[in-house]
Protein backbone atom coordinates (compact mmCIF):
# COMPACT_ATOMS: atom_id res chain seq x y z
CA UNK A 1 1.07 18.98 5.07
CA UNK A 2 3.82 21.44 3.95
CA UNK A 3 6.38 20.16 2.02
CA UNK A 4 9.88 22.91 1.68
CA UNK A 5 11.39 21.61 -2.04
CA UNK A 6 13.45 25.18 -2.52
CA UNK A 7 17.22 23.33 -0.74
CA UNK A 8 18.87 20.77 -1.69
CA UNK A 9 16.44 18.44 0.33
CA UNK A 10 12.47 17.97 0.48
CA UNK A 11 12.03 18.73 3.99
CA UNK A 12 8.12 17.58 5.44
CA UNK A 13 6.32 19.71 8.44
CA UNK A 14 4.92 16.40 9.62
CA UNK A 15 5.00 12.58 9.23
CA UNK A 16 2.13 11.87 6.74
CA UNK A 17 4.09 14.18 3.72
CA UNK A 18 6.62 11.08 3.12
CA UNK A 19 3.44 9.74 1.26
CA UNK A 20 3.73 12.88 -0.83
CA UNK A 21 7.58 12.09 -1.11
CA UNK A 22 7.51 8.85 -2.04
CA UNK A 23 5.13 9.44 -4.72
CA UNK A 24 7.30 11.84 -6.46
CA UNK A 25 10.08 9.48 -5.16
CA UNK A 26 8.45 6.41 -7.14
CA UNK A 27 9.95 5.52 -10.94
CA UNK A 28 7.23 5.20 -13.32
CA UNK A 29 5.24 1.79 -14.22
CA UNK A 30 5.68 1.38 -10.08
CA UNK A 31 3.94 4.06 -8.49
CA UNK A 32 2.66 5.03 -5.16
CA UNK A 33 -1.12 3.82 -5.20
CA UNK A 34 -1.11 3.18 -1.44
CA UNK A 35 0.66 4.63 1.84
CA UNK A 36 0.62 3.56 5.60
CA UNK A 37 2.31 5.70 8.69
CA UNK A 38 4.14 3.33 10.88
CA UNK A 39 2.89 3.91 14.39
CA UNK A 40 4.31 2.10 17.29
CA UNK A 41 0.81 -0.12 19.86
CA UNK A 42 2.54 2.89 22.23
CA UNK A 43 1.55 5.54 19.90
CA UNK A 44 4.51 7.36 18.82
CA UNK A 45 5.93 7.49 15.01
CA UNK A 46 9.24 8.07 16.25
CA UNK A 47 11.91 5.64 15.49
CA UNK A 48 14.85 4.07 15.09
CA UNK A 49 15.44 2.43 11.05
CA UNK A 50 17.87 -0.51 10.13
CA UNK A 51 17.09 -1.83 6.78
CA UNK A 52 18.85 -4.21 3.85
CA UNK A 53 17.95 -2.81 0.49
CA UNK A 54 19.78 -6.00 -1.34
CA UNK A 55 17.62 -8.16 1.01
CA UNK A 56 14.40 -6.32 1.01
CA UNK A 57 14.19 -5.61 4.53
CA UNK A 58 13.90 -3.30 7.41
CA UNK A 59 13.23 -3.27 11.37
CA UNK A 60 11.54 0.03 13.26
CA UNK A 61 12.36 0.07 16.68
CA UNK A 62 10.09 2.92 18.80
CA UNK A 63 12.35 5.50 20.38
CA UNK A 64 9.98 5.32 23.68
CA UNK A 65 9.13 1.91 24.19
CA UNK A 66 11.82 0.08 22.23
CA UNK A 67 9.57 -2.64 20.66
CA UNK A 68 10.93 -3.60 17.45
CA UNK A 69 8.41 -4.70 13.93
CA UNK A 70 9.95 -6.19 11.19
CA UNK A 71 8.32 -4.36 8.55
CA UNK A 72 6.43 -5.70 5.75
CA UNK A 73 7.40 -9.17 4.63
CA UNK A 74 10.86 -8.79 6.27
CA UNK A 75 10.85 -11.61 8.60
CA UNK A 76 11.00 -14.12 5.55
CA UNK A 77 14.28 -12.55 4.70
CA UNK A 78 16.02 -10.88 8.18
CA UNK A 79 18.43 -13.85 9.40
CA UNK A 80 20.10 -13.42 5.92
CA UNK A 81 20.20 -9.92 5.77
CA UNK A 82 22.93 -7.03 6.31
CA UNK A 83 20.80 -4.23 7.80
CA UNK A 84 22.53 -1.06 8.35
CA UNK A 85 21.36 2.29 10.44
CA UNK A 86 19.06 4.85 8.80
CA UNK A 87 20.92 8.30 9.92
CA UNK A 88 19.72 11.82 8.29
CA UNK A 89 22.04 12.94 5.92
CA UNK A 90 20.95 16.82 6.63
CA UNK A 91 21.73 17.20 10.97
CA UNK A 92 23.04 13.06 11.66
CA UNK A 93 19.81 12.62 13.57
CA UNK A 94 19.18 8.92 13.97
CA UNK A 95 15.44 9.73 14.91
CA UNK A 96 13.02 9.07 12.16
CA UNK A 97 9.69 8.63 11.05
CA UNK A 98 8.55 5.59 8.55
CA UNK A 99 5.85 5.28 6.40
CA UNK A 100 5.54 2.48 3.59
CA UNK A 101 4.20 3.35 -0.39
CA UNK A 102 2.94 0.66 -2.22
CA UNK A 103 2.73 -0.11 -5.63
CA UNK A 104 -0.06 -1.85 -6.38
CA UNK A 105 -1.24 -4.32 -9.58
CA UNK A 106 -4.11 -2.83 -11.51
CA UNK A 107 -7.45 -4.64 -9.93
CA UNK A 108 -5.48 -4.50 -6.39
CA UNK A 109 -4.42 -7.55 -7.50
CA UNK A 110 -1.20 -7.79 -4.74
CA UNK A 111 1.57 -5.51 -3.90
CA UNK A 112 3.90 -4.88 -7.01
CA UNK A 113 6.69 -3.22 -5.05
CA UNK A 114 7.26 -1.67 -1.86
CA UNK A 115 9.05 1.93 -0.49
CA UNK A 116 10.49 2.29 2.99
CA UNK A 117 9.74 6.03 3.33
CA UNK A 118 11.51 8.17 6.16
CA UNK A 119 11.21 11.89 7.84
CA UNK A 120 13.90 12.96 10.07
CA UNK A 121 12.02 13.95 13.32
CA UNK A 122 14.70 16.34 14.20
CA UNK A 123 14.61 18.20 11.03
CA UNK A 124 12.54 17.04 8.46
CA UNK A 125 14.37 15.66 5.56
CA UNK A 126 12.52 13.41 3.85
CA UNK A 127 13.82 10.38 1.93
CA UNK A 128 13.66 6.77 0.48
CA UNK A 129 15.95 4.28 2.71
CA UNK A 130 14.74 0.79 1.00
CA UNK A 131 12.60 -0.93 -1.33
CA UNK A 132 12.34 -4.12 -2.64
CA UNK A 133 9.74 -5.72 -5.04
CA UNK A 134 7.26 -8.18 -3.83
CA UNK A 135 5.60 -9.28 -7.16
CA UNK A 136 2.85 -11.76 -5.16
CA UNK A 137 -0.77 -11.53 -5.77
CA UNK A 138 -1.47 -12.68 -2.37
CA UNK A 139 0.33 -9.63 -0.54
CA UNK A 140 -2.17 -7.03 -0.13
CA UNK A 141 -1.38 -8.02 3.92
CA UNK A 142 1.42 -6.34 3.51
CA UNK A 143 -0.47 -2.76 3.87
CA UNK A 144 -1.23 -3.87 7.87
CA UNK A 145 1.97 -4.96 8.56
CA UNK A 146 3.85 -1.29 8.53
């Protein structure tokens, strides 16, 4: 993992250093206790991002396969939501990878609040499209549904 912080951009060598992002990302009382790397049943962690921050949601859709996964808890809120397209703000690549930090209660007592972390897999900027709180103690299922 290789993380470039000297532009204007963090910019990650792979897919696993949004977890680094996010946790420098994260405001403090809600930090990053706990990360997953979405990965598509075809194997790739390339993707396609729509997400409603007001909502608290967001879709993946693989850019080999084209199956789609409503991330998270998102299906509870998608019919009422707005998404719009995740496109890198450094080369307008539309390409990206996702990974989801959690913010967990002390005791891993449920998730406190969720980050929608992204890596653009053309160049590399790394970023923070959504997040939403959850505030449940019976969410820790949350962490398998990436």
């Amino acid at each position: 993992m290789t993380i470039d912080t000297s532009g204007e951009w963090w910019v990650g060598s792979e897919p696993s250093d949004i977890a680094e992002y996010l946790r420098g990302y994260a405001s403090e009382g809600y930090e990053v206790h706990d990360f997953r790397l979405a990965r598509c049943k075809c194997g790739s962690t390339s993707f396609l991002l729509d997400a409603d921050d007001d909502e608290g949601v967001a879709r993946r859709t693989c850019t080999i396969c084209g199956s789609e996964h409503l991330i998270c808890d998102s299906e509870e809120f998608w019919d009422e939501s707005e998404p719009e397209r995740w496109v890198c703000i450094e080369c307008d690549s539309e390409a990206t990878n996702v990974g989801v930090g959690f913010s967990i209660y002390p005791g891993r007592g449920g998730v406190r609040w969720l980050y929608v972390g992204v890596r653009c897999s053309t160049c590399g900027v790394l970023g923070c499209f959504a997040g939403w709180k959850v505030g449940t103690s019976d969410s820790m299922d949350l962490l398998d549904k990436v």
